[in-house]
Protein backbone atom coordinates (compact mmCIF):
# COMPACT_ATOMS: atom_id res chain seq x y z
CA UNK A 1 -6.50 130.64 -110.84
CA UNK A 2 -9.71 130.26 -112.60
CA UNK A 3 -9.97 131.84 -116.47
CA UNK A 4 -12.48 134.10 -117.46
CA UNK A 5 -14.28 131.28 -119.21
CA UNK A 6 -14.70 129.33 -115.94
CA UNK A 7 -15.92 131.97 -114.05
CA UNK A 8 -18.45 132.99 -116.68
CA UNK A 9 -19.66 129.20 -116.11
CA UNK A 10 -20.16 129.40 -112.34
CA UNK A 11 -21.67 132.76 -112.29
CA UNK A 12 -24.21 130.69 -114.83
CA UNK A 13 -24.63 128.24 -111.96
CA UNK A 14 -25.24 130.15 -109.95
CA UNK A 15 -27.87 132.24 -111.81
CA UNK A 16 -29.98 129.46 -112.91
CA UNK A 17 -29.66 128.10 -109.20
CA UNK A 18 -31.35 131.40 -107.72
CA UNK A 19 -33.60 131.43 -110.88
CA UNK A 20 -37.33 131.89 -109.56
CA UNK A 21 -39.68 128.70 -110.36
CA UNK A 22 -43.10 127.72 -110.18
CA UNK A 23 -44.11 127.76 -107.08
CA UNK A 24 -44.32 124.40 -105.11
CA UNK A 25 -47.57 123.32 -104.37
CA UNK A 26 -48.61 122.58 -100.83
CA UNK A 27 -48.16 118.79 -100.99
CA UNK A 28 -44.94 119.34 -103.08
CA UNK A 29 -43.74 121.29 -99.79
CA UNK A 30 -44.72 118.69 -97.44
CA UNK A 31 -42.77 116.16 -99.38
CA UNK A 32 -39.75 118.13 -99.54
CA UNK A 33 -40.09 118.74 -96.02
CA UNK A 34 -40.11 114.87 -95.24
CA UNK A 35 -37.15 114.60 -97.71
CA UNK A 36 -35.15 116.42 -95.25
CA UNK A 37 -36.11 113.89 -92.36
CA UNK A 38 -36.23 110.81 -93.95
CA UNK A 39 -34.09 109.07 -96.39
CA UNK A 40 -34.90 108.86 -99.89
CA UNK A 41 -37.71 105.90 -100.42
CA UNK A 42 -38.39 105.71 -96.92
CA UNK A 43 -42.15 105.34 -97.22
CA UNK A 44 -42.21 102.70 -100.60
CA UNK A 45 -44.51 99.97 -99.74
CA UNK A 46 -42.34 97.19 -101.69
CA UNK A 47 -39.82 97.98 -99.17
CA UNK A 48 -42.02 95.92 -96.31
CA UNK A 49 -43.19 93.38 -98.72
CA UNK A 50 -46.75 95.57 -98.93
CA UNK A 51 -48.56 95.61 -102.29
CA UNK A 52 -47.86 99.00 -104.06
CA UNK A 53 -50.58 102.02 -103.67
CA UNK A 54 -51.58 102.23 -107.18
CA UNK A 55 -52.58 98.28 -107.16
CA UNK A 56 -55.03 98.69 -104.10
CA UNK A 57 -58.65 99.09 -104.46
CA UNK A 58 -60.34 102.56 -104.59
CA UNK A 59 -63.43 101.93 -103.49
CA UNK A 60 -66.28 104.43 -103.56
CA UNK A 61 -67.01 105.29 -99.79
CA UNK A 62 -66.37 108.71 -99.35
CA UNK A 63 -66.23 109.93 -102.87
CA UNK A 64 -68.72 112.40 -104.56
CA UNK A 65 -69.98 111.57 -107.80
CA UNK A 66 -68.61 113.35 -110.38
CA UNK A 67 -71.71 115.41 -111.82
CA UNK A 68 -72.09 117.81 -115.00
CA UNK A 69 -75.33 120.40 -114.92
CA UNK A 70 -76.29 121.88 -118.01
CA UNK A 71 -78.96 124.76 -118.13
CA UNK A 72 -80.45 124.76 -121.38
CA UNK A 73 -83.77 126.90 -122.59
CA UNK A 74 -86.30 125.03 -121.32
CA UNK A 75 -84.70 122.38 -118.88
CA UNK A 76 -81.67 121.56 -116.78
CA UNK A 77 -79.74 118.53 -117.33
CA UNK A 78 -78.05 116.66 -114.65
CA UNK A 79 -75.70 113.72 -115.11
CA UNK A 80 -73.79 112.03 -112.31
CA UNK A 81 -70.95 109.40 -112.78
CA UNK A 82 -71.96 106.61 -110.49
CA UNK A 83 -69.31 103.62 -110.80
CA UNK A 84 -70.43 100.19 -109.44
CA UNK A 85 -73.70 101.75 -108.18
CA UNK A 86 -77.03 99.36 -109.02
CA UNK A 87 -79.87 101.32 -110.42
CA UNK A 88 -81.68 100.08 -107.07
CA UNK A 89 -79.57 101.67 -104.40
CA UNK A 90 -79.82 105.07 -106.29
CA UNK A 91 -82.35 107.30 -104.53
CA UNK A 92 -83.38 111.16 -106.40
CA UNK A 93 -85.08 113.88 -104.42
CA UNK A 94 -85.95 117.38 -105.94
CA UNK A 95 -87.45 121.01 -104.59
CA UNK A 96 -88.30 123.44 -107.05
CA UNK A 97 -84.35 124.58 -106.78
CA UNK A 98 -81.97 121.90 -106.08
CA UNK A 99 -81.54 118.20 -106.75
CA UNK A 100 -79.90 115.55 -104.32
CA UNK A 101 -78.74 112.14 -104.91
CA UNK A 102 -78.15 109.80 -102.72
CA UNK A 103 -76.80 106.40 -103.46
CA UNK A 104 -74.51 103.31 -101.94
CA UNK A 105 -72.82 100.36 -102.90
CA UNK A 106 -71.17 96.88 -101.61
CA UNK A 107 -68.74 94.83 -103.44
CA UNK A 108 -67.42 91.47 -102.02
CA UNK A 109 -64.84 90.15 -103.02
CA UNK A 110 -63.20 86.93 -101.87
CA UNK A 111 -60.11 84.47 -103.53
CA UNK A 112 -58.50 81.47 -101.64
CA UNK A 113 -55.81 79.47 -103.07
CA UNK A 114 -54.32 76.82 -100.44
CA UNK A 115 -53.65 78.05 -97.52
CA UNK A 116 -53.88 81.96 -98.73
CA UNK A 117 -57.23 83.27 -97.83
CA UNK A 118 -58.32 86.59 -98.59
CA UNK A 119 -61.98 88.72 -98.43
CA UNK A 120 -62.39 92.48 -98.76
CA UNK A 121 -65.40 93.86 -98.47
CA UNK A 122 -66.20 97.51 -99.49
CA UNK A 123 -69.16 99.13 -99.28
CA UNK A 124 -69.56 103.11 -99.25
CA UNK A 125 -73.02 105.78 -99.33
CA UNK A 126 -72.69 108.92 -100.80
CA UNK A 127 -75.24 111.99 -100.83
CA UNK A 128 -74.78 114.97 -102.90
CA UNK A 129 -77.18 117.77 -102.94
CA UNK A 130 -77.08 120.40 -106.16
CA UNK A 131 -78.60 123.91 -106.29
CA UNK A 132 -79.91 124.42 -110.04
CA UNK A 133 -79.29 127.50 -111.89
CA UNK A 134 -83.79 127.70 -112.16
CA UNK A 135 -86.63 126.75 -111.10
CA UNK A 136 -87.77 123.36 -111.87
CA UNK A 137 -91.14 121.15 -112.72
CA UNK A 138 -90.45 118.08 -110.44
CA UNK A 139 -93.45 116.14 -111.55
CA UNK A 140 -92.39 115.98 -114.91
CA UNK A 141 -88.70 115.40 -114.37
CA UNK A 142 -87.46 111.94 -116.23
CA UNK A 143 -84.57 109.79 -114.80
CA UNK A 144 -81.96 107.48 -116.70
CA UNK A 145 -79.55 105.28 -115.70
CA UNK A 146 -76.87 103.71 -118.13
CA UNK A 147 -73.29 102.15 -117.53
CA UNK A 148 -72.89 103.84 -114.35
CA UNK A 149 -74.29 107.66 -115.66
CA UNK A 150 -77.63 108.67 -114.24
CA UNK A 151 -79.28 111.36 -116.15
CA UNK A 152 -81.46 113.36 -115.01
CA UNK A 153 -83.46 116.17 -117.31
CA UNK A 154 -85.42 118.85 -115.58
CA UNK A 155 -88.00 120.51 -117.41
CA UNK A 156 -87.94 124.51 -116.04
CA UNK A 157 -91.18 126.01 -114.58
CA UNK A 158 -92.59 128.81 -117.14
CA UNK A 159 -90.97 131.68 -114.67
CA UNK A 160 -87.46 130.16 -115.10
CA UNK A 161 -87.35 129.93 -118.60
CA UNK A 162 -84.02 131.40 -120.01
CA UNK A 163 -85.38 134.79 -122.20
CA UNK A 164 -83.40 136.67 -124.66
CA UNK A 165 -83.06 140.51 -124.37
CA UNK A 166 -82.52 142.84 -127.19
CA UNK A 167 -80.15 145.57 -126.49
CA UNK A 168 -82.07 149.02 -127.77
């Protein structure tokens, strides 16, 4: 027969077991799910003698370019992260409302050592089009480019200005 302490224990267990969590996120679901199927480690890489995930190449194809936009008084500022872009493949195109950039890039790379040959080629184009918070002056817009950060600063058209108002 189980003492008082004992029991005191399990009910514990059993408390912290029905305990409501976090809830799982959608991917954390899906891999619980597959838990269930498959044994434990079922889809590690090392297991076939493939290189691991986090050691493969990410390469840009398919990615959008992290951007910031800042709306200050008189113009907007736009800066895009563009990693292992050339300042040559980056193309900018503005309306009086909206910015896009459009860029792409190709990285070879090849290694042989004896009989061990390998080449893998990545190339990618991205295009990302940006509605501004104003009105802009596209003639007098100014582009940098700079370790992989384009800048761009868009002076606003008179109309777009950002105006204080005094509460009366």
């Amino acid at each position: 027969m189980a003492t008082s302490n004992e029991t005191d224990k399990e009910k514990g267990k059993a408390m912290e077991k029905s305990a409501p969590g976090r809830a799982l996120s959608p991917f954390e679901e899906m891999d619980r799910m597959f838990e269930g199927f498959f044994p434990r480690g079922w889809m590690q890489p090392m297991r076939w003698g493939l290189p691991a995930w986090s050691t493969m190449p990410e390469p840009f194809e398919g990615r959008m370019p992290k951007v910031d936009v800042v709306d200050r008084d008189n113009e907007i500022l736009v800066r895009a992260e563009l990693p292992g872009v050339d300042k040559k493949d980056v193309d900018i195109s503005t309306t009086e409302n909206s910015v896009t950039i459009k860029g792409s890039t190709r990285k070879e790379e090849k290694e042989e050592k004896g009989d061990y040959y390998r080449c893998e080629i990545s190339s990618g184009a991205f295009t990302r089009t940006l509605a501004l918070p104003g009105n802009v002056d596209s003639s007098n817009a100014k582009a940098e480019f700079k370790d992989g950060v384009l800048e761009l600063t868009l002076p606003k058209v008179e109309k777009s200005k950002r105006q204080k108002i005094e509460i009366s």
